[in-house]
Protein backbone atom coordinates (compact mmCIF):
# COMPACT_ATOMS: atom_id res chain seq x y z
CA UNK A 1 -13.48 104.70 123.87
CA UNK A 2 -15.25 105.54 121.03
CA UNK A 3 -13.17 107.17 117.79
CA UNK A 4 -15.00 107.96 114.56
CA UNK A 5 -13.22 107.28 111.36
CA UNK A 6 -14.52 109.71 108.69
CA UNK A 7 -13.53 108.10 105.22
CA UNK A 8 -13.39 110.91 102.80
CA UNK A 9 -12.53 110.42 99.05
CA UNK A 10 -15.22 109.14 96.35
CA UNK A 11 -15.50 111.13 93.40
CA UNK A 12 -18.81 111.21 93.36
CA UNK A 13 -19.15 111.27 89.23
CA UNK A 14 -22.86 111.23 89.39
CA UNK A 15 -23.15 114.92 90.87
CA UNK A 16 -20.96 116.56 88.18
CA UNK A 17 -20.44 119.47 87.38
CA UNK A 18 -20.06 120.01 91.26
CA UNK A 19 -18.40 117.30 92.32
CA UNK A 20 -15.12 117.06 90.37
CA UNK A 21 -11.95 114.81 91.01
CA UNK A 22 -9.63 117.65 92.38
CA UNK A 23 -13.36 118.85 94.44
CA UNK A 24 -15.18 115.94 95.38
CA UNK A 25 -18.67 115.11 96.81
CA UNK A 26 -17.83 115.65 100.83
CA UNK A 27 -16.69 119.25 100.21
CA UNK A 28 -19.73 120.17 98.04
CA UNK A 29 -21.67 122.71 100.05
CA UNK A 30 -25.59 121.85 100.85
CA UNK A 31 -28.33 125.05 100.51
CA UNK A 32 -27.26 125.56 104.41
CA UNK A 33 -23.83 126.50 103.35
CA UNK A 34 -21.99 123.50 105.11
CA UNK A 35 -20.10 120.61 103.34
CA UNK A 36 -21.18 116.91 103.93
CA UNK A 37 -17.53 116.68 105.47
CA UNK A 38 -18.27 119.11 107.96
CA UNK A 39 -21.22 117.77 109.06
CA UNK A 40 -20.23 114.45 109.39
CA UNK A 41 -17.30 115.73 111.10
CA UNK A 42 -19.92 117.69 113.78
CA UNK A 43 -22.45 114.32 113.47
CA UNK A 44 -19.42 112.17 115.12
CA UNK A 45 -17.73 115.05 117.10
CA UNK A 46 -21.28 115.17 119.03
CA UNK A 47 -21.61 111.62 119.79
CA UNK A 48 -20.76 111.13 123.62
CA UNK A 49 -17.14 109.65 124.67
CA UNK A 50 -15.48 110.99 121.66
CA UNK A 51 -12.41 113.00 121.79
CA UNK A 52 -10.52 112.58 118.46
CA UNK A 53 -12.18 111.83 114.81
CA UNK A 54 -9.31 110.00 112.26
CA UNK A 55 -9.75 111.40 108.28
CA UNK A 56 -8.69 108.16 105.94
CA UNK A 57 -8.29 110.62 102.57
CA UNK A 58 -6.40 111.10 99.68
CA UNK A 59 -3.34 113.05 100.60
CA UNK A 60 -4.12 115.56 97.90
CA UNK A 61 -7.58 116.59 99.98
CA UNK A 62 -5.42 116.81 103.61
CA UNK A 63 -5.04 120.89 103.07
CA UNK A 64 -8.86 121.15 101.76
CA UNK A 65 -10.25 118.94 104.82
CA UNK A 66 -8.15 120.99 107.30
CA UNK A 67 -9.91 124.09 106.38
CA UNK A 68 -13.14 122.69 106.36
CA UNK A 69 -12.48 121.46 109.68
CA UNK A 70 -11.05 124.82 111.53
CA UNK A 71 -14.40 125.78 111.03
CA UNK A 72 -16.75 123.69 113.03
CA UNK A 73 -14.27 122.07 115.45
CA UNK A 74 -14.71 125.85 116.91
CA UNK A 75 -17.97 124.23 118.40
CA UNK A 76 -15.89 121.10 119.74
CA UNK A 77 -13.22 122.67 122.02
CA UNK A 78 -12.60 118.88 123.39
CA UNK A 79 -12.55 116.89 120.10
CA UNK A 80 -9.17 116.90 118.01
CA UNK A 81 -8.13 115.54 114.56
CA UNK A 82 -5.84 112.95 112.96
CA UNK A 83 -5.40 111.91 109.59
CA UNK A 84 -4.30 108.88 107.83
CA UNK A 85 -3.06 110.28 104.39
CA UNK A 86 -3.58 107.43 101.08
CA UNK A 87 -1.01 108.23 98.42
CA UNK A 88 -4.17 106.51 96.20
CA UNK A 89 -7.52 104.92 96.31
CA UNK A 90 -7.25 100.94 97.73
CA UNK A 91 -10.83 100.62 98.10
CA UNK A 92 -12.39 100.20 102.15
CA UNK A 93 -11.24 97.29 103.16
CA UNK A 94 -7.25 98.71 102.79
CA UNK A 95 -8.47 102.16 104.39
CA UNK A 96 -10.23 100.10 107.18
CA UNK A 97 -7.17 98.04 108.05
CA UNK A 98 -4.61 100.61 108.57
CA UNK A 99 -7.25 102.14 110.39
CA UNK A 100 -8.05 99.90 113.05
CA UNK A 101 -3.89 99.46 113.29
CA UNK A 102 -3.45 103.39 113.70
CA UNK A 103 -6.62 103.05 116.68
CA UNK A 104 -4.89 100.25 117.67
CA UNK A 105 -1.51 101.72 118.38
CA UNK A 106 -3.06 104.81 119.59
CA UNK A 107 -5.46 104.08 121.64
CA UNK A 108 -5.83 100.54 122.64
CA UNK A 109 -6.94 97.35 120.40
CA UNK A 110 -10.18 97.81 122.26
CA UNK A 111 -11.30 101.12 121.23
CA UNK A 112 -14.56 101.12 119.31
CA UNK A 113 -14.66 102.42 115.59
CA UNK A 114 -17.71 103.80 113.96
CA UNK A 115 -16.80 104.28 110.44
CA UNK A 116 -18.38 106.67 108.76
CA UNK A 117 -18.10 108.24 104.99
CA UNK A 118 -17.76 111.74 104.52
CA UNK A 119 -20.98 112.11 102.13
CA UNK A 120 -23.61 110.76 103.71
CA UNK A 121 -26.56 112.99 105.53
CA UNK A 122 -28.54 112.55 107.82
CA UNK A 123 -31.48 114.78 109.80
CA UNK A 124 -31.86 112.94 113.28
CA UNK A 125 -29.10 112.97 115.31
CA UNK A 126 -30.60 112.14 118.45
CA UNK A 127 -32.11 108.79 117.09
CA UNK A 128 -28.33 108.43 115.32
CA UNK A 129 -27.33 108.50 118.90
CA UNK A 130 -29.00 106.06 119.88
CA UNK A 131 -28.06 103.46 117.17
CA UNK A 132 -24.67 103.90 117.44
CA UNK A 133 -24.84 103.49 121.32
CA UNK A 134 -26.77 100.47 120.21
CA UNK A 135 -24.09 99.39 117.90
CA UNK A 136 -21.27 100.30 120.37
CA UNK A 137 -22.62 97.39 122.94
CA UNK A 138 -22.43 94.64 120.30
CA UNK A 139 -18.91 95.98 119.08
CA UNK A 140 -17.88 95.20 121.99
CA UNK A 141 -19.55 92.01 122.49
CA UNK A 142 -16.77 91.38 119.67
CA UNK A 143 -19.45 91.91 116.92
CA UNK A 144 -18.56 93.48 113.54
CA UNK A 145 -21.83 96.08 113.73
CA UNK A 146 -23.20 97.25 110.07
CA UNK A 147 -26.25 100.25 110.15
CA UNK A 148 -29.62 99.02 108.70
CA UNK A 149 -32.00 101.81 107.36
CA UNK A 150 -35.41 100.62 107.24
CA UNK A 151 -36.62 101.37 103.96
CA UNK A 152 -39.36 103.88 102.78
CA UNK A 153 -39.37 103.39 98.87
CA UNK A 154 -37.72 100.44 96.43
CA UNK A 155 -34.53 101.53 95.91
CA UNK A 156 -32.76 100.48 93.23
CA UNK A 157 -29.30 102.14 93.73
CA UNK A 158 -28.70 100.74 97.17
CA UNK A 159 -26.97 97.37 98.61
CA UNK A 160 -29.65 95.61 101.04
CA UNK A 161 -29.12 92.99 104.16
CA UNK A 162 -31.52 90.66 105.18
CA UNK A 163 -32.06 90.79 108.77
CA UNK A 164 -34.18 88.85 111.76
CA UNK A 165 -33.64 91.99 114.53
CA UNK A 166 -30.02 92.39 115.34
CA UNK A 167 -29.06 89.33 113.22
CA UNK A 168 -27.79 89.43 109.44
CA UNK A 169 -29.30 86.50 107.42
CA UNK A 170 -27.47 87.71 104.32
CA UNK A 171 -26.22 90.83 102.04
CA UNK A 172 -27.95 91.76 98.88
CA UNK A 173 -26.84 93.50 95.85
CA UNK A 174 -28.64 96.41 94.28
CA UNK A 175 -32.04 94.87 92.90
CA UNK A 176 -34.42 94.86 89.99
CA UNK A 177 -37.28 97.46 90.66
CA UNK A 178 -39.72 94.57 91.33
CA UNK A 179 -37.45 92.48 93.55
CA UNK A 180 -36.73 96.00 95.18
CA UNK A 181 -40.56 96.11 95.81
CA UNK A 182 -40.73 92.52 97.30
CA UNK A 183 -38.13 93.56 99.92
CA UNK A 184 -39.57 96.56 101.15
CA UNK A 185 -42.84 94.69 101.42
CA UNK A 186 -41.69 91.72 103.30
CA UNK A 187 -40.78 94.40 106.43
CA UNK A 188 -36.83 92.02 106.51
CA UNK A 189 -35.00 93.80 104.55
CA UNK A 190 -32.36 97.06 105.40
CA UNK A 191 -30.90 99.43 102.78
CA UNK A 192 -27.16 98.93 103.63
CA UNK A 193 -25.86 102.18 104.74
CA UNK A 194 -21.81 101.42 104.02
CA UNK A 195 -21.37 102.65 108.07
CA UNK A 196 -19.68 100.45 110.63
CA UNK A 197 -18.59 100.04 114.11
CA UNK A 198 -16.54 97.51 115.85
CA UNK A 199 -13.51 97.39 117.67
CA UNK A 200 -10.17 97.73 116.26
CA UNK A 201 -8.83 94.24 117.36
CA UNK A 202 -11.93 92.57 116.17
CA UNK A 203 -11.99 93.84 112.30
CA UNK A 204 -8.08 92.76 112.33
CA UNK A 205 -8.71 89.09 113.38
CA UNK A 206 -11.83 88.98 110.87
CA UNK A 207 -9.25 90.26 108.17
CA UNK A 208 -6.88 87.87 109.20
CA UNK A 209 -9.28 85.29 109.03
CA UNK A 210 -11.35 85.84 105.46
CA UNK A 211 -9.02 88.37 103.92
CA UNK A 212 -5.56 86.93 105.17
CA UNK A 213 -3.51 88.82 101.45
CA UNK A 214 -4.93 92.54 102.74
CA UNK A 215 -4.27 91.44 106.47
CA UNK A 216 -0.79 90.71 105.88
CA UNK A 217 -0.03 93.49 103.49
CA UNK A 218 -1.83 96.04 105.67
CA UNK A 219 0.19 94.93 108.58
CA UNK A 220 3.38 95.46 106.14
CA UNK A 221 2.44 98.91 104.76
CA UNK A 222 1.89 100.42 108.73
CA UNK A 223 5.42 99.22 109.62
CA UNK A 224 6.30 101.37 106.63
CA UNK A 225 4.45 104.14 107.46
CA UNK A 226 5.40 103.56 110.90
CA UNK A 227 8.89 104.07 110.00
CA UNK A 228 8.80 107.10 108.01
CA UNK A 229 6.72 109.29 110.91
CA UNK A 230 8.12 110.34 114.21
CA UNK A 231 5.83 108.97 117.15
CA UNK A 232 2.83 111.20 118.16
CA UNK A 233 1.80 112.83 114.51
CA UNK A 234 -1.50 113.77 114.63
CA UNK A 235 -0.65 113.29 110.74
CA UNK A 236 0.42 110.11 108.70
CA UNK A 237 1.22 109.96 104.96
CA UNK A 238 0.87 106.30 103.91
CA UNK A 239 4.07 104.21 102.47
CA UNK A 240 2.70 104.48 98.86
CA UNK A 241 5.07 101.45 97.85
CA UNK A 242 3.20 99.03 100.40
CA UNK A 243 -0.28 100.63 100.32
CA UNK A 244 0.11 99.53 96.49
CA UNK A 245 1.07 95.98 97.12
CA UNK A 246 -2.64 95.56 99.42
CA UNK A 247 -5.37 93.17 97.89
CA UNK A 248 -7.80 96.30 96.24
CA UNK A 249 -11.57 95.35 98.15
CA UNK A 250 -14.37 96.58 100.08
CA UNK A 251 -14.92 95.72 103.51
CA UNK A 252 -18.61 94.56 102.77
CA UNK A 253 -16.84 91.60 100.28
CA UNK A 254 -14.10 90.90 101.83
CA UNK A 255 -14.98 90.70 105.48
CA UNK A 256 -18.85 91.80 106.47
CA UNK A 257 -20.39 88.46 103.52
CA UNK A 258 -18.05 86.18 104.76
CA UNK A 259 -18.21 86.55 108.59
CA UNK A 260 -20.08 84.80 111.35
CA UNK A 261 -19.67 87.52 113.75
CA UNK A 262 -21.87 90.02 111.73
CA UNK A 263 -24.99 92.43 113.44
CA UNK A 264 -26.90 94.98 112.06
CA UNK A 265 -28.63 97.95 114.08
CA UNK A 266 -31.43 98.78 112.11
CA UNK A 267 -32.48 102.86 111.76
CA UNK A 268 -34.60 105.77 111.34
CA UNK A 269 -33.06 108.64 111.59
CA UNK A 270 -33.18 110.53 107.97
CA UNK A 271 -30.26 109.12 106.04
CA UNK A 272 -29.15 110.00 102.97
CA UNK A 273 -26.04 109.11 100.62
CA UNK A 274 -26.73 111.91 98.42
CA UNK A 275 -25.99 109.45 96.01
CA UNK A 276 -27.69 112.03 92.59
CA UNK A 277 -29.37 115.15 91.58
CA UNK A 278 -32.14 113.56 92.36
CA UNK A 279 -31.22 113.24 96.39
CA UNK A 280 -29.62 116.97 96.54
CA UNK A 281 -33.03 118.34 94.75
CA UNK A 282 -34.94 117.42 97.93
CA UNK A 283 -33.10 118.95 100.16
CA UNK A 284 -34.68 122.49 98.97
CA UNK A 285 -38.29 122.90 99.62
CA UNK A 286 -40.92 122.78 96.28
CA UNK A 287 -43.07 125.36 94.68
CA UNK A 288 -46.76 124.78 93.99
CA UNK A 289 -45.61 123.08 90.50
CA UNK A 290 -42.65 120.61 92.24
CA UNK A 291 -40.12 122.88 91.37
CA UNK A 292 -36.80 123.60 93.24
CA UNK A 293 -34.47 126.28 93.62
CA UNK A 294 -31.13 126.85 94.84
CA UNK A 295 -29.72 129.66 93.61
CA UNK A 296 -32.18 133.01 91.08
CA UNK A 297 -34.20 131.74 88.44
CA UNK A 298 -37.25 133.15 86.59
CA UNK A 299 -39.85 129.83 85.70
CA UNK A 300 -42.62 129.85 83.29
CA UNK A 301 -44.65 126.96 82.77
CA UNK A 302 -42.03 124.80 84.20
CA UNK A 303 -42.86 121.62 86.90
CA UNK A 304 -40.88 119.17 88.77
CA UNK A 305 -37.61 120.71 87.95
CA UNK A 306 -34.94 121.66 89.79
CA UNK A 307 -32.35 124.62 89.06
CA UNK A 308 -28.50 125.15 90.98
CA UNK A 309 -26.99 127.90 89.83
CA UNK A 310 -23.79 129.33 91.22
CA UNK A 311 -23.96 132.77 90.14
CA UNK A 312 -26.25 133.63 87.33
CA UNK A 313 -30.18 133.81 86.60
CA UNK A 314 -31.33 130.95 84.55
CA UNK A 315 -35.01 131.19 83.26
CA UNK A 316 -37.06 128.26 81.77
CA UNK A 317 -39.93 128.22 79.86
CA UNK A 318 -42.11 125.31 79.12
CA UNK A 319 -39.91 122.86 80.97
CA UNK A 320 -41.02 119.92 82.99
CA UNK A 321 -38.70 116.48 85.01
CA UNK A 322 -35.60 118.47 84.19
CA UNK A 323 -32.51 118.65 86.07
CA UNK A 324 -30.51 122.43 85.12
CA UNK A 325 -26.94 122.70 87.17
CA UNK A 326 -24.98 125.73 86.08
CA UNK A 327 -21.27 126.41 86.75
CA UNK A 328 -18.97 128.77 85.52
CA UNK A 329 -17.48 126.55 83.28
CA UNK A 330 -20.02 123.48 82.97
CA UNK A 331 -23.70 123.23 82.45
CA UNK A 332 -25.59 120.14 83.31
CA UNK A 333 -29.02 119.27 81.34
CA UNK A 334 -30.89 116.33 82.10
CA UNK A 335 -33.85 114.52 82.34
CA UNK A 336 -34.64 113.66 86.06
CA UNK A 337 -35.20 110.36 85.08
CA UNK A 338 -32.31 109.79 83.97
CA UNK A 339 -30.19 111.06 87.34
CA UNK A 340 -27.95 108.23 87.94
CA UNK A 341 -26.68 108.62 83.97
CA UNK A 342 -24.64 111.79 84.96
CA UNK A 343 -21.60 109.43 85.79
CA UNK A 344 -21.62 108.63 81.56
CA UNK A 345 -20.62 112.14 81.11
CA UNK A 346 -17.69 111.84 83.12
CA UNK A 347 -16.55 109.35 81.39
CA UNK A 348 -16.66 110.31 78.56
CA UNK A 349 -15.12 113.75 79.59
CA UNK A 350 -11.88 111.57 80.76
CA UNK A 351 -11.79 109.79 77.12
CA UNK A 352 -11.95 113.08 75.90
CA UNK A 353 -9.04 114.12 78.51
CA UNK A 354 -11.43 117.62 79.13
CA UNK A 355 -10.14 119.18 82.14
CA UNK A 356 -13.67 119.94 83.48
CA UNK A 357 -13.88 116.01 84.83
CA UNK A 358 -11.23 116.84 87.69
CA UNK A 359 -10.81 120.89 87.94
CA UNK A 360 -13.21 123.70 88.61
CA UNK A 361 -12.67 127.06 87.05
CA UNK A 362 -12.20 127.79 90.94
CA UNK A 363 -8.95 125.38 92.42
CA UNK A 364 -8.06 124.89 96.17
CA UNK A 365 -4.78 125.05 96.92
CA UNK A 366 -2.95 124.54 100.66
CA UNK A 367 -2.17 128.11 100.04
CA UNK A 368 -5.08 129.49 98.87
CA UNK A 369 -6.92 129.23 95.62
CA UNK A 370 -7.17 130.37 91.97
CA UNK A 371 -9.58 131.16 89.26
CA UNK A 372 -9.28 130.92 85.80
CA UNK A 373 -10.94 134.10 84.39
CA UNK A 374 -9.76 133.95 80.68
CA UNK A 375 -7.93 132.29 78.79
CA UNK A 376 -6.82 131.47 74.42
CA UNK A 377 -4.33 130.81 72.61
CA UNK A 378 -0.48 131.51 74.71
CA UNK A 379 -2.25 133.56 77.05
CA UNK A 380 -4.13 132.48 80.49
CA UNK A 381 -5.65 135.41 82.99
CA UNK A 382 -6.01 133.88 86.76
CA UNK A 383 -7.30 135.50 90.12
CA UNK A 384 -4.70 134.52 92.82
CA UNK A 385 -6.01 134.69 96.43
CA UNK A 386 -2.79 134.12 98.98
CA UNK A 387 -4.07 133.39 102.85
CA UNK A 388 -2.55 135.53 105.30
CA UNK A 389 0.98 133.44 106.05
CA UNK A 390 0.79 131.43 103.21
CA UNK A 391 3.28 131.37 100.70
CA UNK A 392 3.62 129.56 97.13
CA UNK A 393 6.45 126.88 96.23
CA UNK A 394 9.79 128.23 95.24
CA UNK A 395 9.41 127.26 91.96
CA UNK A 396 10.32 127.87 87.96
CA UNK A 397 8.40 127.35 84.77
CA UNK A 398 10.31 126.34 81.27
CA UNK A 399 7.44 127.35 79.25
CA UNK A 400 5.72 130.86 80.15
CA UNK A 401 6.13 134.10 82.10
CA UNK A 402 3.91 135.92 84.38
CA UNK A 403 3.17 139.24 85.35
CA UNK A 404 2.10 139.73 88.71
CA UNK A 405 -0.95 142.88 89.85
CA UNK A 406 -1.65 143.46 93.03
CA UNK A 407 -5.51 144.12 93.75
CA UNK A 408 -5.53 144.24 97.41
CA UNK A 409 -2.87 143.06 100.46
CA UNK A 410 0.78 143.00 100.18
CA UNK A 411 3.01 140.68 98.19
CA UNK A 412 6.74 139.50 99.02
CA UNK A 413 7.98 138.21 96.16
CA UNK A 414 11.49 136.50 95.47
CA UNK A 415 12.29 136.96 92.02
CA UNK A 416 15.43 134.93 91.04
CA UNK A 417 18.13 136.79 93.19
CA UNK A 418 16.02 139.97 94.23
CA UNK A 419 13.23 140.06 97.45
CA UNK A 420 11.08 143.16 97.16
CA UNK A 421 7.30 143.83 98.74
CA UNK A 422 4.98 144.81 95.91
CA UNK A 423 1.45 146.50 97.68
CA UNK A 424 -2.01 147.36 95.90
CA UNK A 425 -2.07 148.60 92.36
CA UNK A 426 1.74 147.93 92.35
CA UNK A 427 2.81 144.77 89.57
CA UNK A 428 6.07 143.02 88.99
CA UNK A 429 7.01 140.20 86.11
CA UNK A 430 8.38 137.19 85.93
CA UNK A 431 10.52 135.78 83.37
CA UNK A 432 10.65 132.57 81.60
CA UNK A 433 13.40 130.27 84.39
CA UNK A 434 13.46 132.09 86.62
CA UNK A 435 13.08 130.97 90.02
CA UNK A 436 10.06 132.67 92.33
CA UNK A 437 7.79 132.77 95.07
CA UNK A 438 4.88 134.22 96.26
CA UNK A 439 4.03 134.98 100.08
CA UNK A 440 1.36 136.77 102.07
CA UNK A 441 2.95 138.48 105.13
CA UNK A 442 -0.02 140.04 106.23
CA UNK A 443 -3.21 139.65 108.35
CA UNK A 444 -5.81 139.54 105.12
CA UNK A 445 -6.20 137.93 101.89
CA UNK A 446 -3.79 138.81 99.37
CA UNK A 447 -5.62 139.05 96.01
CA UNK A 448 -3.63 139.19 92.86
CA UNK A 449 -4.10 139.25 88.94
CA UNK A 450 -1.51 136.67 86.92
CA UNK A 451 -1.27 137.44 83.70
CA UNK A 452 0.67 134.02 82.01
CA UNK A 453 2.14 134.28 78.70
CA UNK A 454 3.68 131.06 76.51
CA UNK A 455 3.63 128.62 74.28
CA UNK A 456 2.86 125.91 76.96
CA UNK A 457 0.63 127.20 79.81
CA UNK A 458 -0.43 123.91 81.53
CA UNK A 459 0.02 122.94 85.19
CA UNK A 460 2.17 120.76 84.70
CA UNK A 461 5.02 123.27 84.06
CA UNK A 462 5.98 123.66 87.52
CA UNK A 463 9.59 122.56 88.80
CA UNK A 464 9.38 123.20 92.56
CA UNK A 465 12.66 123.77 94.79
CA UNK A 466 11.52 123.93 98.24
CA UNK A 467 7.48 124.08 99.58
CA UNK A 468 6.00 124.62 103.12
CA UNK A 469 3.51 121.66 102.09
CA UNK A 470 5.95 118.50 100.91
CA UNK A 471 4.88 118.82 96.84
CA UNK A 472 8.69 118.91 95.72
C-alpha cells in the first residue's frame, strides 16, 4: 500500500509579494491556473495503488487546502483525504514522525510513504512513475529511499548527495559556484530533491535509533492527539502542548546523514522547487528579447525581464535582467540577479511589523474571503464574499461598528437579540458590543460591502462565542 504524504506549509519568503504567511507558496497559482498543492495532490493521486493522500499542514491552511482539493479530487473518484493538523511549524523530521504513526495506525506499519512537499513541480509524470515504483521496491527492502535529480546546471541553492547508482556515499550542503561546477562535472552527484519514501515502521526504528529525543516525544504527542480525536477522523488536530515539547529538525539531519540504511533513486523527470522568481519566470514562454509575461504589459526596449501582474498594465521602457511583480497592495522590483535576495525584504517587513509580510489585500477565510478596498484613519471599507452555507463566528467587537450592504445574495443576520434576512441593495448596522453573525442561506455567493468605523479597526478585535470551524 502506497499513501502519499503531501507536506504543505513553507512560507516561501523568496516569492513575495505572492507568497505571504497567511497565503503561502503551495496555494500560489501557476500561468495554468492550478496551485502547486493541487498538482501535487493530482501527481500522487495518479500514482498506481493509491487510495488516500495525508496533508501534514498548519491548522490555519486546513479550510484553504480543502478547497483547493474539492477541485481536482473530482478527477479521482477512488482517492480520499486525511489531514494531520500542526498547531505550529516543528520542522520535517516532527511532521514525518507523527506521520508514519498516523500510517501506522491506519493502515499497517508496512504501508509505504512517499513524502512529498506541496511546492515542488514537476513536467514528467510518467518517468515520476517510474522512480517512485523504483523507490517503492527498496522501501520495502526496509530502505529509507531519498529522490536524486541528475543535474543540468551548478546549482547553488540546492542540497546535493553523492551517489554510486542506488547507493548514497554522502549528503552535501549547498556549494560554492565552482565546487557546484566540479559536481555536475564528475556525473556522481544528485541535487537532493527533499522527497522520500519508505515504510512507516522503518523511518520509526531509524528515529528511534539516531533521533531517540523526537522518537520518544513524537510517540508522546500521538497518544495526545490520539486521545483528544474519536477513532476514524479523516481529520487530526495535533496536541499543541506535546508537538511543542519534540526535538525541532529535519529529517535529512536527523535521520537520512546518519543512517546506514539510506538509497537514492536518481531522476529525470522535470523537477522543480520553484524555489525564486527566477524558477516561476520560466514557466512562461520568452519573446524574441528573453522577455516574459504573465499577465498585460506594453515593453519597449526591454530584454530578459519578466512581468506578473494581477490586474493592471505595467509598461517598461529601457529595462533589461529585471524582475516586476505587481499586487494590489505590493510591488516587487528587482534585479534578476539578485532573485534569491527577495527573502531580505521580508524580513525586514516583519521588523517593521508591515502587514503585507503575512496578509494579502485579498484573505481566505473557512467561510469565504475578504478584500480590503479602502481604508484611513477610523474607517476601513471591505468586500465580504459569504459561500453558499457558510456562516461567520458569533462574535462582538469592543472597538468599531459596521454597517452591512448587500450587493448580491441574501444575508441572515443575528444582530444582538433580533434575526432578520437582509437581500440585495438592502443594509443593516451593527453597533459597537453587540453580538452578530453573518450567514449565507442560499445556493450562490453572498457578496457584501462592510463599512467599519472606530478608533481600533484591527483583526484582532474579535471576541468569538460560538463558530462552525473551532476558532473560539
Amino acid at each position: 500500500m502506497l499513501i502519499p504524504i503531501i507536506l504543505s506549509g513553507g512560507a516561501g519568503t523568496r516569492l513575495w509579494p505572492i507568497s505571504r504567511e497567511s497565503h503561502p507558496k503551495p496555494f500560489m497559482k501557476l500561468p495554468d491556473g492550478q496551485s502547486l498543492l493541487q498538482k501535487t495532490f493530482a501527481r500522487a493521486a495518479t500514482l498506481d495503488g493509491v487510495a488516500e493522500i495525508l496533508t501534514i499542514t498548519n491548522r490555519e491552511y486546513y479550510f484553504k487546502s480543502k478547497d483547493e482539493y474539492q477541485f481536482t479530487k473530482k478527477r479521482f473518484p477512488g482517492v480520499s483525504d486525511a489531514f494531520l493538523l500542526e498547531p505550529f511549524g516543528r520542522n520535517t523530521a516532527a511532521a514525518i514522525a507523527l506521520g508514519a504513526l498516523k500510517v501506522a495506525n491506519d493502515h499497517g506499519e508496512a504501508a509505504i510513504m512517499l513524502v512529498l512537499p506541496a511546492d515542488h513541480l514537476i513536467d514528467d509524470q510518467d518517468a515520476f512513475a517510474v522512480a517512485v515504483a523504483q523507490a517503492s521496491d527498496l522501501a520495502g527492502q526496509g530502505k529509507l529511499v531519498t529522490f536524486g535529480i541528475v543535474p543540468e546546471s551548478p546549482e547553488t541553492g540546492f542540497g546535493y548527495i553523492e551517489a554510486d547508482g542506488h547507493a548514497v556515499k554522502r549528503f552535501v550542503e549547498k556549494p560554492a559556484y565552482e565546487t557546484a561546477v566540479e559536481y555536475v562535472e564528475s556525473g556522481r552527484y544528485l541535487w537532493n530533491s527533499g522527497m522520500f519514501c519508505f515504510k512507516a515502521e522503518t523511518v520509526l526504528e531509524q528515529l528511534k535509533l539516531h533521533a531517540p529525543a523526537i522518537h520518544q516525544q513524537a510517540l508522546a504527542c500521538w497518544e495526545a492527539t490520539c486521545g483528544k480525536t474519536p477513532d476514524g477522523q479523516s481529520m487530526m488536530e495535533i496536541d499543541p502542548g506535546s508537538f511543542a515539547a519534540i526535538p525541532e529538525n529535519s529529517i535529512d539531519y536527523a535521520v537520512m546523514e546518519k543512517s546506514d540504511a539510506v538509497m537514492v533513486v536518481p531522476g529525470r523527470f522535470g523537477w522543480s522547487d520553484i524555489g525564486s522568481w527566477n524558477a516561476v519566470c520560466n514557466l512562461a514562454a520568452p519573446d524574441e528579447a528573453g522577455n516574459r509575461v504573465i499577465g498585460e504589459a506594453v515593453l519597449v526596449d526591454v530584454g530578459n525581464t519578466f512581468i506578473q501582474s494581477e490586474g493592471r498594465m505595467v509598461a517598461a521602457i529601457g529595462l533589461n535582467n529585471l524582475l516586476i511583480i505587481d499586487t494590489p497592495d505590493a510591488l516587487l522590483v528587482a534585479d534578476r540577479e539578485r532573485a534569491q535576495d527577495v527573502r531580505k525584504v521580508v524580513q525586514q517587513l516583519k521588523l517593521m511589523d508591515h502587514a503585507s509580510h503575512k496578509l494579502h489585500r485579498t484573505v481566505a477565510r473557512p467561510w469565504g474571503t475578504y478584500t480590503v478596498l479602502e481604508e484611513g484613519k477610523n474607517f476601513k471599507i471591505k468586500r465580504i464574499v459569504v459561500k453558499p452555507g457558510a456562516s461567520l463566528s458569533l462574535q462582538m467587537h469592543y472597538h468599531r461598528s459596521e454597517h452591512w450592504v448587500v450587493v448580491s445574495g441574501t444575508a441572515s443576520i443575528v444582530n444582538n437579540d433580533k434575526s432578520m434576512l437582509i437581500r440585495t441593495n438592502e443594509s443593516t448596522y451593527i453597533p459597537a458590543g453587540h453580538k452578530h453573525r453573518l450567514e449565507n442561506p442560499g445556493i450562490t455567493d453572498l457578496v457584501m460591502i462592510e463599512v467599519q468605523s472606530g478608533e481600533y479597526l484591527g483583526e484582532d478585535d474579535i471576541v468569538r462565542f460560538d463558530d462552525a470551524y473551532g476558532r473560539t
